[in-house]
C-alpha atoms as a PDB file:
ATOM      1  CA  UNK A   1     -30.312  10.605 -16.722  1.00  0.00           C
ATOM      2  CA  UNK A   2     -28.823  13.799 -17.124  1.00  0.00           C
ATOM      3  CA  UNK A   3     -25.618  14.526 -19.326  1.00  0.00           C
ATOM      4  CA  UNK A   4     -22.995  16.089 -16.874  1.00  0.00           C
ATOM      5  CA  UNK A   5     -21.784  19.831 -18.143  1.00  0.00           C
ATOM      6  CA  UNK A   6     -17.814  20.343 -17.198  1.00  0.00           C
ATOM      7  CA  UNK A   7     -17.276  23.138 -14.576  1.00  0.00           C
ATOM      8  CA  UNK A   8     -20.333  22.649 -13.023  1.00  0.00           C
ATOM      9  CA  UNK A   9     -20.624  21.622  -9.272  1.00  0.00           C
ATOM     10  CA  UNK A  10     -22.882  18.139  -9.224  1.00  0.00           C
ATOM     11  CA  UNK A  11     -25.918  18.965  -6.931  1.00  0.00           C
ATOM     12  CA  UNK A  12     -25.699  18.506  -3.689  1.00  0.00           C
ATOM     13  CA  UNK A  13     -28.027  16.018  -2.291  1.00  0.00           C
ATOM     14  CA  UNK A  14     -30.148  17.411   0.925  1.00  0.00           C
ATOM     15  CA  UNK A  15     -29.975  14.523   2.865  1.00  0.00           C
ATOM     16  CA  UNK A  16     -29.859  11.031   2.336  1.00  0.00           C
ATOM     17  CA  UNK A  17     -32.337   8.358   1.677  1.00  0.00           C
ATOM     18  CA  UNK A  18     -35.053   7.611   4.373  1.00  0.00           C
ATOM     19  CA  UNK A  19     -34.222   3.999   4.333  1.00  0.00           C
ATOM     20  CA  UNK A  20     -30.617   4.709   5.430  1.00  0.00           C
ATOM     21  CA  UNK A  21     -31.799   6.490   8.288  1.00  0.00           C
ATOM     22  CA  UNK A  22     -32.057   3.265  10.845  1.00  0.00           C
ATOM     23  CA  UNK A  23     -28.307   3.432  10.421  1.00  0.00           C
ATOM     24  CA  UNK A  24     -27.502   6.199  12.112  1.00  0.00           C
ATOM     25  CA  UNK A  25     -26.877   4.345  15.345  1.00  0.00           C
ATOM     26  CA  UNK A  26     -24.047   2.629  13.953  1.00  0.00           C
ATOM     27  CA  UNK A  27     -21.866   5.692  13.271  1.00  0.00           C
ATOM     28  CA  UNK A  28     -18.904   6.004  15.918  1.00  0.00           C
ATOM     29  CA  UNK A  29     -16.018   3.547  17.059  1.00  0.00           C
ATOM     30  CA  UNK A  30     -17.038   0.341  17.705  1.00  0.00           C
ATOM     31  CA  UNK A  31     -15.029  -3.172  19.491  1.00  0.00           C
ATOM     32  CA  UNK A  32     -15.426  -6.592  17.760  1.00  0.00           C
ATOM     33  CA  UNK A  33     -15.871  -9.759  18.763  1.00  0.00           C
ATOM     34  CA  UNK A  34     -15.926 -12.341  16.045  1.00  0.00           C
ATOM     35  CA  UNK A  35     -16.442 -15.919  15.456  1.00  0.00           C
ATOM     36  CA  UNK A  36     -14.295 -17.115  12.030  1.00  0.00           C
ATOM     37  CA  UNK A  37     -14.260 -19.633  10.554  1.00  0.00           C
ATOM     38  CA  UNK A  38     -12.540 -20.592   7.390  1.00  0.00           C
ATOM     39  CA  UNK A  39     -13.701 -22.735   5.532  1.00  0.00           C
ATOM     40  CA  UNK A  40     -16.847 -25.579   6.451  1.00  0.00           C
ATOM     41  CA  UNK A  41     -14.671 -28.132   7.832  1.00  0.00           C
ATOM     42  CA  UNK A  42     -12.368 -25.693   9.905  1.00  0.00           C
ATOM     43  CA  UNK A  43     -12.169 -25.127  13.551  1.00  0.00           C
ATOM     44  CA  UNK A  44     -13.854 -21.442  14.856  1.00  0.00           C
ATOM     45  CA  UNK A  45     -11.780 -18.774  15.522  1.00  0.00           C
ATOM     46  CA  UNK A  46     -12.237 -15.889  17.626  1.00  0.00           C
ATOM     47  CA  UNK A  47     -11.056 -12.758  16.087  1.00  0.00           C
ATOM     48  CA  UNK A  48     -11.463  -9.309  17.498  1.00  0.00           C
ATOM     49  CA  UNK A  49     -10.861  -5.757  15.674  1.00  0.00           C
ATOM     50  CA  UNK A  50     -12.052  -2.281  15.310  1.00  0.00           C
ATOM     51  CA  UNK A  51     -14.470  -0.508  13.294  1.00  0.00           C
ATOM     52  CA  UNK A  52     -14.942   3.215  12.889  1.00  0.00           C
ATOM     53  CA  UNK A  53     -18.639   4.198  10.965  1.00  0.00           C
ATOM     54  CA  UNK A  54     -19.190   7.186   9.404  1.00  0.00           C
ATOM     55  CA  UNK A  55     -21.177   9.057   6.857  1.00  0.00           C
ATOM     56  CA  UNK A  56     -20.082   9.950   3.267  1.00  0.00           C
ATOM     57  CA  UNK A  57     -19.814  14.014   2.958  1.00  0.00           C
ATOM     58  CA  UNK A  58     -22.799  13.589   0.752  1.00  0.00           C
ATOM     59  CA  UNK A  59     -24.379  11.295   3.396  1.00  0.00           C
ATOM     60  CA  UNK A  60     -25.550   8.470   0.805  1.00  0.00           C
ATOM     61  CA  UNK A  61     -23.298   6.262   1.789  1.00  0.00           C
ATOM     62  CA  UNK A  62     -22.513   4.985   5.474  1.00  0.00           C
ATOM     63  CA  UNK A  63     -19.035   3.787   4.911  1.00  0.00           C
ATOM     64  CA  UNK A  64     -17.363   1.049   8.011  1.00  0.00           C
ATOM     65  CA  UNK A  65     -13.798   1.014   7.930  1.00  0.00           C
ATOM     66  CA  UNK A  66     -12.414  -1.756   9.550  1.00  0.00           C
ATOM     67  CA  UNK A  67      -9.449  -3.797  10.829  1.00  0.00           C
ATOM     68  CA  UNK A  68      -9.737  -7.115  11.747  1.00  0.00           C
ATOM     69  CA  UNK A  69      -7.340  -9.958  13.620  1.00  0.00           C
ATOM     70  CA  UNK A  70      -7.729 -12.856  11.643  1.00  0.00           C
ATOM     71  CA  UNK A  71      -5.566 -15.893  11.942  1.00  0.00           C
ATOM     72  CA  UNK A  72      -3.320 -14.661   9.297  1.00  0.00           C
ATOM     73  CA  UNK A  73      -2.973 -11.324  10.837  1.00  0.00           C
ATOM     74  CA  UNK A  74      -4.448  -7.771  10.556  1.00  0.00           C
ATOM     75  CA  UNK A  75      -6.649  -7.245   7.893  1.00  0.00           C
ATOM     76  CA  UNK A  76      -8.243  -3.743   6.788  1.00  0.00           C
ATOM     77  CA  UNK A  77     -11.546  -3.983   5.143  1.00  0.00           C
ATOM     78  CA  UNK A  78     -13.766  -1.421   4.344  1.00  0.00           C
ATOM     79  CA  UNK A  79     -17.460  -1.715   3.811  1.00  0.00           C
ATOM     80  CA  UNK A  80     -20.146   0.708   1.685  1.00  0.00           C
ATOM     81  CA  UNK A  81     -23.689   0.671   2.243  1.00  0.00           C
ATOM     82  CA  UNK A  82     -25.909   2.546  -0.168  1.00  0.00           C
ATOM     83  CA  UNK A  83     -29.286   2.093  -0.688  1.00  0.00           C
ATOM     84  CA  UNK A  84     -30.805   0.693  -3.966  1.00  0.00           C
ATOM     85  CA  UNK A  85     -34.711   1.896  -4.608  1.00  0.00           C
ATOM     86  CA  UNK A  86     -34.986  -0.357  -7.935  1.00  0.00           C
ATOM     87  CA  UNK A  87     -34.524  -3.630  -5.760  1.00  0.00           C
ATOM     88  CA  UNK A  88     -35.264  -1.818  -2.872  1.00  0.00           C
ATOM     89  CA  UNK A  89     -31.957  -3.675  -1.076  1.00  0.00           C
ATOM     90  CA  UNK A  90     -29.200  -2.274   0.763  1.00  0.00           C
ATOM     91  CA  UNK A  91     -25.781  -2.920  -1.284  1.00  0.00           C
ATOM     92  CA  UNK A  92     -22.842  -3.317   0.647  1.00  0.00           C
ATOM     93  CA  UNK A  93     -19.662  -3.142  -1.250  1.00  0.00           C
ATOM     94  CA  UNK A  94     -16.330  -4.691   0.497  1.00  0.00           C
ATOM     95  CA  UNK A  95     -13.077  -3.398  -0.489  1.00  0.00           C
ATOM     96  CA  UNK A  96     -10.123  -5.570   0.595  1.00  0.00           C
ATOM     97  CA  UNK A  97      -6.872  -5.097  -0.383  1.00  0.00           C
ATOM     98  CA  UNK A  98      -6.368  -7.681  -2.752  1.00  0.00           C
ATOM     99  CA  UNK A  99     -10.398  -7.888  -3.486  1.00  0.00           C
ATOM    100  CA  UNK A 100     -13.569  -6.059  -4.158  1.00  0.00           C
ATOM    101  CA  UNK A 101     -17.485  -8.093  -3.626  1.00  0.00           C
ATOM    102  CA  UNK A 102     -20.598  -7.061  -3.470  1.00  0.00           C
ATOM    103  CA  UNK A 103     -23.430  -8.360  -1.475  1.00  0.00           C
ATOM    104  CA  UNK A 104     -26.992  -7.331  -0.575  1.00  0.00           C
ATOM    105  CA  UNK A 105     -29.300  -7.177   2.593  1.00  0.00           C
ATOM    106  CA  UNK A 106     -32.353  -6.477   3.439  1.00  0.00           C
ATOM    107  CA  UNK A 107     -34.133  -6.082   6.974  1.00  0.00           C
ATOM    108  CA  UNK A 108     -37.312  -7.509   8.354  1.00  0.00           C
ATOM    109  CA  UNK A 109     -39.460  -5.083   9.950  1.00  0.00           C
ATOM    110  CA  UNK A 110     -40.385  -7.350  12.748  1.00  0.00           C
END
């Protein structure tokens, strides 16, 4: 770790890393369908919404901002993913506007 000198620009990364790169279908404006429910015990709901994907500037981070139609109305969510090469796991953070989670993924090559 480096110590960070004041009026410096941080570096620029050149790209982002490789194991974001089977993400780059999902950038652009997407329709959704969604089946909701609840809680366990609760009847499924079918919600719909919106989702626009895009790249961070610095491109480590594909960032889905989202609005959803839930039972109790429109709710914006936004999603981060960023890759983590100690765990080597994608993170995906969820801002809401009343909460913040993380959770973690991680894809089968089959």
């Amino acid at each position: 770790m480096s110590l960070a000198v004041f009026g410096q620009e941080p570096p620029i990364p050149t790209g982002r890393p490789s194991a974001l790169d089977k993400f780059e279908g999902r950038v652009g404006v997407w329709d959704i369908d969604a089946r909701v429910w609840l809680s366990p015990d609760a009847k499924e709901f079918k919600g719909k919404g919106i989702e626009t994907v895009q790249w961070s500037p610095n491109r480590q981070f594909l960032i889905s901002d989202q609005w959803m139609l839930l039972p109790v109305g429109w709710l914006p969510k936004l999603v981060i993913t960023s890759w983590d090469p100690v765990k080597n796991e994608y993170r995906l953070t969820n801002v809401l506007p009343n909460a913040t989670y993380t959770t973690t993924m991680s894809l089968d090559s089959k």
